[in-house]
Structure formats: C-alpha cells, structure tokens
Protein backbone atom coordinates (compact mmCIF):
# COMPACT_ATOMS: atom_id res chain seq x y z
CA UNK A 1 2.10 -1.66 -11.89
CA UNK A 2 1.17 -1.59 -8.21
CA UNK A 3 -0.72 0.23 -5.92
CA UNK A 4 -1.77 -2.28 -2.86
CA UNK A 5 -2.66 -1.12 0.15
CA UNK A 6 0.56 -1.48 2.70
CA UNK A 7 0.48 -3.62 5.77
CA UNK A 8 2.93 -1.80 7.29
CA UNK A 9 2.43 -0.95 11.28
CA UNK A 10 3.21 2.06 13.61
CA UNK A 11 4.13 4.49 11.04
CA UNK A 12 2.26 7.78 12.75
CA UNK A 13 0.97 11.40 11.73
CA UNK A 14 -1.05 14.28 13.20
CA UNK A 15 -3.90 14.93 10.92
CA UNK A 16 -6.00 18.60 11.32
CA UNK A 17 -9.92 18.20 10.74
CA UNK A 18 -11.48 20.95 8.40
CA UNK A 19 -14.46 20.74 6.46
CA UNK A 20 -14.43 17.12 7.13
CA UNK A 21 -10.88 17.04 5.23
CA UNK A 22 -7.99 15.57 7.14
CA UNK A 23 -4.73 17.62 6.82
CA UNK A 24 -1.82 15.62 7.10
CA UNK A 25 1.00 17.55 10.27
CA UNK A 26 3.93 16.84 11.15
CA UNK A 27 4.04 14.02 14.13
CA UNK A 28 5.22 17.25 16.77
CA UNK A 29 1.82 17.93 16.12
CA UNK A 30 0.68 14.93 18.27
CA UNK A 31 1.92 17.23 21.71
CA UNK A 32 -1.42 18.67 21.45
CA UNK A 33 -3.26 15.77 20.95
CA UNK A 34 -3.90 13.04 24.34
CA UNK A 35 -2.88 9.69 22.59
CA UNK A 36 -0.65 7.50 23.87
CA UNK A 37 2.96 8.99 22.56
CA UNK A 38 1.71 12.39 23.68
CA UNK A 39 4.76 12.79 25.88
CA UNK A 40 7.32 10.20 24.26
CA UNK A 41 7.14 11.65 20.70
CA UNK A 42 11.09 10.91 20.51
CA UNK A 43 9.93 7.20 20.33
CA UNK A 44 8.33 7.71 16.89
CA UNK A 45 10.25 10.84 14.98
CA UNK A 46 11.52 8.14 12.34
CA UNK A 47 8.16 6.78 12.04
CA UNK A 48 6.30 9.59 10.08
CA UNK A 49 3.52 8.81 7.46
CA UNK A 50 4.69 11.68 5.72
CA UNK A 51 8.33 10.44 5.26
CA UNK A 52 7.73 6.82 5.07
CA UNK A 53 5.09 6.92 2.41
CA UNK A 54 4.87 8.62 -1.26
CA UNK A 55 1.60 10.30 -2.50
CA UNK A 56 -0.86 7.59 -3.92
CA UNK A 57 0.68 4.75 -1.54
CA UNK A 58 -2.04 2.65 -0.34
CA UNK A 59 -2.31 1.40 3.27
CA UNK A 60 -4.89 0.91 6.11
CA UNK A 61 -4.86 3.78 8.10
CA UNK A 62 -6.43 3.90 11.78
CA UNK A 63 -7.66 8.07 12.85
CA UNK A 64 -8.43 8.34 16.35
CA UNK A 65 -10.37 11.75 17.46
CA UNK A 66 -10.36 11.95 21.38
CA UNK A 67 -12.31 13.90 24.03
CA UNK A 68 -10.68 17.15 25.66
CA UNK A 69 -8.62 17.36 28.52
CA UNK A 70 -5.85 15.14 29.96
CA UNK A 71 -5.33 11.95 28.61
CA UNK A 72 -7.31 8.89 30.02
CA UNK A 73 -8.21 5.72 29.66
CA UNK A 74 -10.78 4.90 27.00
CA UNK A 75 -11.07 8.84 26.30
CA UNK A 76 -11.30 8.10 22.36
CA UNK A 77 -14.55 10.11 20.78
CA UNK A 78 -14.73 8.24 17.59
CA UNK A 79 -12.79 6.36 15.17
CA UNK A 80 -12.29 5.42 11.60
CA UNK A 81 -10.13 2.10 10.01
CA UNK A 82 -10.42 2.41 6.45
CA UNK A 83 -8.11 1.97 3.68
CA UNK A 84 -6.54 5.36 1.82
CA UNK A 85 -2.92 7.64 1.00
CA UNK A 86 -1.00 11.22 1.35
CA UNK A 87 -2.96 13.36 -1.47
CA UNK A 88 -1.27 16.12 -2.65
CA UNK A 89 -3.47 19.52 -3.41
CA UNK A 90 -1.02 22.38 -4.08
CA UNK A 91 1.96 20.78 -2.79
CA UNK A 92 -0.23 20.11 0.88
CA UNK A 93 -0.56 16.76 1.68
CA UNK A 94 -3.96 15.28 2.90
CA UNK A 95 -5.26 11.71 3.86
CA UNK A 96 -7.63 10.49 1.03
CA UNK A 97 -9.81 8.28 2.93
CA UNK A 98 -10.61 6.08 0.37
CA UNK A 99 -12.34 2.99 1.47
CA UNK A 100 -13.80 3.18 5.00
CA UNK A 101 -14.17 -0.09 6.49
CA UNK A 102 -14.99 0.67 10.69
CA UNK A 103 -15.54 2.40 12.98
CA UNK A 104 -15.85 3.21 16.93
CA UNK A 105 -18.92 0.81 16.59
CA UNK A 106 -18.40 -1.50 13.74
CA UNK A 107 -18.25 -1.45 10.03
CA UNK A 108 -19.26 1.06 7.72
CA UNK A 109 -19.13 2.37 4.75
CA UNK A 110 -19.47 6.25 4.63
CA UNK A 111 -16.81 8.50 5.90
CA UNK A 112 -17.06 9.25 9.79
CA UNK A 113 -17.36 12.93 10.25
CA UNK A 114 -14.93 14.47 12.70
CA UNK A 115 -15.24 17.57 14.96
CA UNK A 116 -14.28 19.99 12.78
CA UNK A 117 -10.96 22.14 13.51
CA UNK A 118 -9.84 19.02 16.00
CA UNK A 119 -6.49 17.64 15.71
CA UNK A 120 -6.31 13.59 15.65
CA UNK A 121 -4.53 10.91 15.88
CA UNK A 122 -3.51 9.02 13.29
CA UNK A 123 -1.52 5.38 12.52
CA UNK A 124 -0.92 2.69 10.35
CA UNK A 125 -2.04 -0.94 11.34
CA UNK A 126 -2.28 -4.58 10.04
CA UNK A 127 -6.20 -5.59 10.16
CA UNK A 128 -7.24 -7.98 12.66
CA UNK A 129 -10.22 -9.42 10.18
CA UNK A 130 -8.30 -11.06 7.66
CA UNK A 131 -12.25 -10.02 5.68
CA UNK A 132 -10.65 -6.27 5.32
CA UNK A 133 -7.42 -7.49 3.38
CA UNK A 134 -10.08 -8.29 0.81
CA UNK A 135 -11.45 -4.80 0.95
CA UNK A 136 -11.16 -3.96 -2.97
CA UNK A 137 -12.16 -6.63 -5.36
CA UNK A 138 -9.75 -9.19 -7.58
CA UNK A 139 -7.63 -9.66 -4.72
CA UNK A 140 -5.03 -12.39 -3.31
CA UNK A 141 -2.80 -12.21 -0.27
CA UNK A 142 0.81 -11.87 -0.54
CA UNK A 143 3.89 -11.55 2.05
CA UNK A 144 6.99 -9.70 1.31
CA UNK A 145 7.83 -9.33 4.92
CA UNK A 146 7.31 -12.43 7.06
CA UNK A 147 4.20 -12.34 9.28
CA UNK A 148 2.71 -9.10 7.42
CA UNK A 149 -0.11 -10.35 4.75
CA UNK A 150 -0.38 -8.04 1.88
CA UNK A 151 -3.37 -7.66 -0.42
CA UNK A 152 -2.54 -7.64 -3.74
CA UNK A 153 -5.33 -6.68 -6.59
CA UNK A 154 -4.99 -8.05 -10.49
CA UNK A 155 -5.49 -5.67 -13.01
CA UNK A 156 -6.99 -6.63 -16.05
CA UNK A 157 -4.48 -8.04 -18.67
CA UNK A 158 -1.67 -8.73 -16.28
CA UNK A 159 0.24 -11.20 -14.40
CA UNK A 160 1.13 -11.63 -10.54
CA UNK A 161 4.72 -11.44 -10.46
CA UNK A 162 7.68 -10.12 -8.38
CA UNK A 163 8.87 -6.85 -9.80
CA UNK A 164 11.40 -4.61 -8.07
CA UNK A 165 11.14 -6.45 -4.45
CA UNK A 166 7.27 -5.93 -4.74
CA UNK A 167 4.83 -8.49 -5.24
CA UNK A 168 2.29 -7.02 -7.41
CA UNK A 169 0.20 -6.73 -10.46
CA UNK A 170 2.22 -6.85 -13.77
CA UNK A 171 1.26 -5.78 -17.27
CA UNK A 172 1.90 -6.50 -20.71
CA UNK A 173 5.24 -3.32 -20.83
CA UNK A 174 6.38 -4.54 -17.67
CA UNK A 175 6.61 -7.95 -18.65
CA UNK A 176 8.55 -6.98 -21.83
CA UNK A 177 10.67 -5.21 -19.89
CA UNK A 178 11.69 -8.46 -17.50
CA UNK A 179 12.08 -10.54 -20.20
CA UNK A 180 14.36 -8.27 -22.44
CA UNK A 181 16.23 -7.71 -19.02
CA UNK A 182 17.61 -11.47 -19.56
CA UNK A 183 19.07 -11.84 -23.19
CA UNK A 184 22.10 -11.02 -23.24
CA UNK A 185 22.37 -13.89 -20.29
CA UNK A 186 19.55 -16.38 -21.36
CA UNK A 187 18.73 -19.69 -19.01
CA UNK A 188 17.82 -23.00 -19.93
CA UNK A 189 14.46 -23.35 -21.60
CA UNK A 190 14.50 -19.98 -22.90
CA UNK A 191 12.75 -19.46 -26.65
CA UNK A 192 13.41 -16.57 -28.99
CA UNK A 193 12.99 -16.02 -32.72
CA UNK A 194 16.15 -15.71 -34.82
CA UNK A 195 15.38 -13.11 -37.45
CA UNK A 196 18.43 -14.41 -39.77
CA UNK A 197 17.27 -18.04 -39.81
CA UNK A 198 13.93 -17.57 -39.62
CA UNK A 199 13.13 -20.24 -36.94
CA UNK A 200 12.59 -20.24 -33.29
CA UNK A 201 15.30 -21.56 -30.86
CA UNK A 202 15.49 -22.69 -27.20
CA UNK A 203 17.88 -22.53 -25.41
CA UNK A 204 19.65 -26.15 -24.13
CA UNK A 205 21.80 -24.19 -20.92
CA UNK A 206 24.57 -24.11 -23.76
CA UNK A 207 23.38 -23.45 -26.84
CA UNK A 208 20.82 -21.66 -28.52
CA UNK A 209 19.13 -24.97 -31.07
CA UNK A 210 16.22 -24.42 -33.90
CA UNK A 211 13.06 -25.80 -32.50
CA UNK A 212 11.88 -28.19 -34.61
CA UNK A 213 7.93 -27.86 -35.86
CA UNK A 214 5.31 -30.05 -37.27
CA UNK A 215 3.79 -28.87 -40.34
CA UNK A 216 -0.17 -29.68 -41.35
C-alpha cells in the first residue's frame, strides 16, 4: 500500500502546454525545446518519465518553460517544483501536478500557468529543502537507495514496513499476507493457535510448545 513520492533524479520528458494542461511527449520532443540536452538527447533516451514511471507514481517533478530563440544562459521564463505523476485520460498520458511547492521566485501553492501551446522542459529531482520531503502530511523519511531520502506517508490503520523492496505504508491484508508467507517455515518466537489442541504455541527454533496461561 504505497504511493510516495519518488526521489529519483534525471529521469526526463517533453511536456506540451494546452489549456494550462501539461501533455506528457516523448523526450525527441526536447529538439525543439533550448534546455540543456537540446543537442545530446542520446545522453538521456533510457531516462524517459514515460518508461521509467507507471501512472499514479508519485515523484517531485521540476517543468522548466524557456524564452524563444537559441539557447542561453539563464533564458528560463518560469518554473514550477511541485510534487505529482503520468495521468492517464483515454490512454494519453499527462502530468498531474498535484502539489505545487515553487517556483521561478519562491514557494507557492497554486499551479503556475504556462504559455499556452509551448513545449517545456521537464525532470525529476531530489529537493534541496529537506521542508518539501514533508510536503503531504503523516510523513517520515526513508532510504532505499543510499544518499536518496524518501518520504514515506502512514495511512491510517497500518504499519511502516518493508514490502516488496519498498519501504512503505502497510495495512491490515498486507500484513496477513507477510505473515501467512512464513508458516510453512516458522522462526523462533513465532505464536500461532492450534485449532486441534485448542491452545496457542510459540515456537522454541525447534519446536512448536503450548504457551502456558494464567487464569483469573
């Protein structure tokens, strides 16, 4: 049960501005656009929002709108950190900016609105302010790649836990599920409840014992 946003850096995408929606293009896209990897898009082919994350996939997304004309320094127009995913509509994949958090200026929190029918730039980064890994609330930090901090948010009714190589939020089914993962090989200081006997046991490392329990 997991859906933290991803701290995962220089993954890349061309995104198309209409009607203040951001369509998510391919990163050939980016020829057209005068960021940085404008002319060394061979650099980041395998590094493709669009292949590297799945719909609903949280992660902190950086979208960079810059002035016409060759490419120059400081030539950016405006631009928007925030937290969001790929949503699908009819099988056409847009960025759901979900939680805005700055922009060219400083923080915000309303959507920045884009030239409309302008092609940006668009990448994944690790926040500098530790303050936006606590961007949505019941949070702790988490690493499951050294160096790169992960926010993870608790759910209500469920346990931080490691589930699947993911660090993350884990509810009453899942929990079920890990535990009846480990019977048929149980470990030392296991309990269970023998149906035949009618008694709990624990397990010794050997040998499943009753447990023995005080009566009022």
């Amino acid at each position: 049960m997991t859906n933290n946003p991803k701290t995962r850096n220089n993954y890349f995408c061309c995104g198309e501005t209409s009607r203040n929606q951001i369509l998510l293009l391919d990163i050939e896209a980016l020829k057209d656009v005068p960021c940085q990897y404008q002319n060394k898009l061979d650099y980041i082919t395998n590094r493709s929002i669009l292949q590297n994350f799945q719909p609903d996939e949280l992660f902190f997304y950086e979208l960079v709108e810059y002035r016409d004309g060759p490419r120059q320094p400081d030539n950016e127009l405006e631009i928007e950190r925030g937290i969001g995913c790929i949503d699908l509509i009819d099988d056409v994949p847009y960025l759901n900016r979900i939680t805005p958090l700055s922009n060219i200026d400083g923080p915000i929190t309303r959507n920045v609105e884009f030239s409309d029918n302008k092609k940006l730039f668009i990448q994944t980064y690790i926040p500098l302010d530790y303050r936006d890994l606590f961007s949505t609330p019941n949070t702790i930090l988490a690493t499951e790649v050294a160096g790169c901090p992960s926010p993870v948010e608790l759910q209500d009714h469920t346990l931080l836990g490691r589930l699947d190589g993911t660090i993350q939020s884990i509810d009453q089914q899942e929990l079920w599920s890990l535990l009846l993962q480990n019977t048929k090989k149980p470990t030392q200081g296991m309990i269970r409840f023998n149906k035949r006997k009618k008694c709990f046991e624990g397990y010794d490392g050997k040998n499943w014992r009753p447990l023995l329990m005080g009566v009022k």
